[in-house]
Protein backbone atom coordinates (compact mmCIF):
# COMPACT_ATOMS: atom_id res chain seq x y z
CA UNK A 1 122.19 88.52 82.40
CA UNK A 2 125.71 87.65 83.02
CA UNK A 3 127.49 83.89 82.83
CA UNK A 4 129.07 82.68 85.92
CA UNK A 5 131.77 80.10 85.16
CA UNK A 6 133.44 77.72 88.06
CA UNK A 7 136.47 75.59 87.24
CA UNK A 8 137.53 73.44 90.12
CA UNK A 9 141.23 70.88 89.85
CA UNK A 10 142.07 68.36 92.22
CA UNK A 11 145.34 67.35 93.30
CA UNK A 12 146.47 65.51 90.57
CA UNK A 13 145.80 68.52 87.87
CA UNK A 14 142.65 67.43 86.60
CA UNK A 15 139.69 70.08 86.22
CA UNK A 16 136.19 70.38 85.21
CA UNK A 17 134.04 73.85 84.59
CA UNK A 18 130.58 74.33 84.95
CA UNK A 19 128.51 77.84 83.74
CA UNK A 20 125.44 79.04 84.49
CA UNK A 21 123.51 82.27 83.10
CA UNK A 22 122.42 84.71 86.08
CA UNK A 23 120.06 87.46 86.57
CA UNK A 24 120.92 89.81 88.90
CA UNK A 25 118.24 92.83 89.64
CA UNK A 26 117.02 95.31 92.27
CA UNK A 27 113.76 96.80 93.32
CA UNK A 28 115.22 100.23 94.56
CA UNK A 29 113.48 102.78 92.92
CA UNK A 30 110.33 104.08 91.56
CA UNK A 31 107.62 101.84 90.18
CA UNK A 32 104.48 103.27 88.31
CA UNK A 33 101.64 101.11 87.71
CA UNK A 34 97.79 100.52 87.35
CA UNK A 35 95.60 98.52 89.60
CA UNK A 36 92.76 97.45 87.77
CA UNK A 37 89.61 96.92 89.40
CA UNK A 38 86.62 95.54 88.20
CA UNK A 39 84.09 97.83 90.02
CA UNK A 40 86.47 101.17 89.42
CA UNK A 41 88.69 100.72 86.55
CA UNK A 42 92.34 101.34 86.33
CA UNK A 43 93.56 103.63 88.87
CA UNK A 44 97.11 105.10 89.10
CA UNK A 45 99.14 103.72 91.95
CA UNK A 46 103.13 104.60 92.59
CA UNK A 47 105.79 102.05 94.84
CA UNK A 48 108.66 103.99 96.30
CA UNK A 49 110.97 100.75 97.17
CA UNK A 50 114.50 100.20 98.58
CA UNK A 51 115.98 96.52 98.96
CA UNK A 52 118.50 96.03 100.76
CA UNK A 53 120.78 93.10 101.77
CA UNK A 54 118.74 89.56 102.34
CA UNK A 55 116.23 90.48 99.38
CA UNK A 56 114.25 93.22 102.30
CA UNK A 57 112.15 95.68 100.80
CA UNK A 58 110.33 98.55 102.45
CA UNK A 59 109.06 102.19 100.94
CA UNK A 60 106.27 103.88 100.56
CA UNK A 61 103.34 104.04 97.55
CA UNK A 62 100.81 106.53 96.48
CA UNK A 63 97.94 107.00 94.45
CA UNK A 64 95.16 109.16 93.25
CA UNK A 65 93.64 108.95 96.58
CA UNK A 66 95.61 107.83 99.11
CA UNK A 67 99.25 107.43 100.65
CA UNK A 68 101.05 104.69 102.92
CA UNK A 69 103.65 102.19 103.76
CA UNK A 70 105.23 99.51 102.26
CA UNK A 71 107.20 97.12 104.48
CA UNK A 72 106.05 98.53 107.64
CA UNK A 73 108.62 97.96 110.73
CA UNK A 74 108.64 95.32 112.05
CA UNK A 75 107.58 93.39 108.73
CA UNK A 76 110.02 94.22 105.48
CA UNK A 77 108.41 93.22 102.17
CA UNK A 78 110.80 90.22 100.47
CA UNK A 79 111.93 89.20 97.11
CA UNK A 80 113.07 85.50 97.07
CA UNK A 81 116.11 84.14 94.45
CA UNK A 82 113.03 83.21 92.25
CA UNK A 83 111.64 86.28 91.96
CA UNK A 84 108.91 86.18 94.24
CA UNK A 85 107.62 89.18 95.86
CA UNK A 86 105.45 89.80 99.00
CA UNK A 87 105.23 93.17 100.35
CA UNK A 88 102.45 94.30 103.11
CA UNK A 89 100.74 97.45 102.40
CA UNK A 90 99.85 99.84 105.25
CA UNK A 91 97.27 103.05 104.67
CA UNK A 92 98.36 106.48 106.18
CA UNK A 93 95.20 108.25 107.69
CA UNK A 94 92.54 105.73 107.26
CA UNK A 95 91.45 102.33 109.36
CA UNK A 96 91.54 100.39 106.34
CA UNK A 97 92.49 96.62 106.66
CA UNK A 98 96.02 96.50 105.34
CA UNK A 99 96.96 95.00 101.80
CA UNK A 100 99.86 92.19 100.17
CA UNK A 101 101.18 93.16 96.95
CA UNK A 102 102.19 89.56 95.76
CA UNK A 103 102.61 86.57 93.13
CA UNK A 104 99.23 86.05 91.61
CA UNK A 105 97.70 82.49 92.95
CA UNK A 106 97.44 81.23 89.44
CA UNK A 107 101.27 81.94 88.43
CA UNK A 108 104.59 80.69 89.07
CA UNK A 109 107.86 82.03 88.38
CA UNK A 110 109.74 85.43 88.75
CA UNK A 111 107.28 88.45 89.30
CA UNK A 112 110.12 90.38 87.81
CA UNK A 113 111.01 90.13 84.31
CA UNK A 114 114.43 89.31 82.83
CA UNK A 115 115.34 93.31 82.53
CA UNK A 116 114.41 94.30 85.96
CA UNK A 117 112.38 96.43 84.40
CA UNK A 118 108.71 95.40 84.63
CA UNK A 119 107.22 94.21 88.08
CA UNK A 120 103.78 91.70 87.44
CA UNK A 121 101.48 90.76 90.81
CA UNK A 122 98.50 91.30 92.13
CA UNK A 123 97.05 93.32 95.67
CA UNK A 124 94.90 90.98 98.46
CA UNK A 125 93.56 92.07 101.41
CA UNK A 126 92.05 95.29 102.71
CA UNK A 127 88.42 94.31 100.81
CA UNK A 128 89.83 93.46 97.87
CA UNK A 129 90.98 90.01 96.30
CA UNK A 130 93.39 89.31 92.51
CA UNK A 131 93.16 93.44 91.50
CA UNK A 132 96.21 92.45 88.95
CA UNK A 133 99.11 95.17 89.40
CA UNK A 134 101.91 95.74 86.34
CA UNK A 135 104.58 98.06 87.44
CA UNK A 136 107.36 99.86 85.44
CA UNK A 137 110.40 100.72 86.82
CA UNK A 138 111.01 104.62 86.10
């Protein structure tokens, strides 16, 4: 977190500040995680993420099973000001329906917590609906 102070004077000398507390992060990097599902338990799953300017995301995940994209062209994954993330999911080798890693339906509020550190959602799509996702940044 850092404090952003703006001081502005008119004409005639006379000024007035304002401050407000910021939180700056970025989801380059590596991400390890579990997706829990109820029918299979908690099964390892790795994001492989670069953001670049605009809050775009793409990269690439892995897990026990099975590989892919994240942010396929054409359609970069996003994180908003607020913390909001939505990143489509693409299989390699397989004609699965693709998948969104994104805010949870019954939350509001950053996805990413005030460290950068820990990344909270949940993957729809591809046969599957609310398998809750926590990811550490490693």
């Amino acid at each position: 977190m850092k404090e952003i102070t703006l001081t502005v004077q008119d004409a005639d000398g006379l000024s007035t500040s304002s401050s407000v507390t910021v939180t700056s992060v970025s989801l380059t990097g590596t991400w390890a995680g579990h997706v829990r599902m109820p029918s299979a338990g908690s099964n390892p799953m790795m994001f492989f993420l670069t953001q670049t300017a605009g809050g775009l995301v793409t990269g690439t995940w892995d897990d026990s099973n099975f590989d892919g994209v994240l942010g396929p062209p054409g359609e970069p994954g996003t994180v908003s000001q607020d913390g909001e993330v939505r990143i489509r999911g693409k299989w390699n080798n397989t004609n699965d329906d693709d998948f969104y890693f994104e805010r949870a339906s019954s939350t509001t509020g950053s996805m990413i917590d005030s460290t950068g550190t820990t990344l909270t959602g949940e993957i729809n799509g591809s046969g599957v609906s609310h398998y809750t996702m926590i990811f550490t940044k490693q």
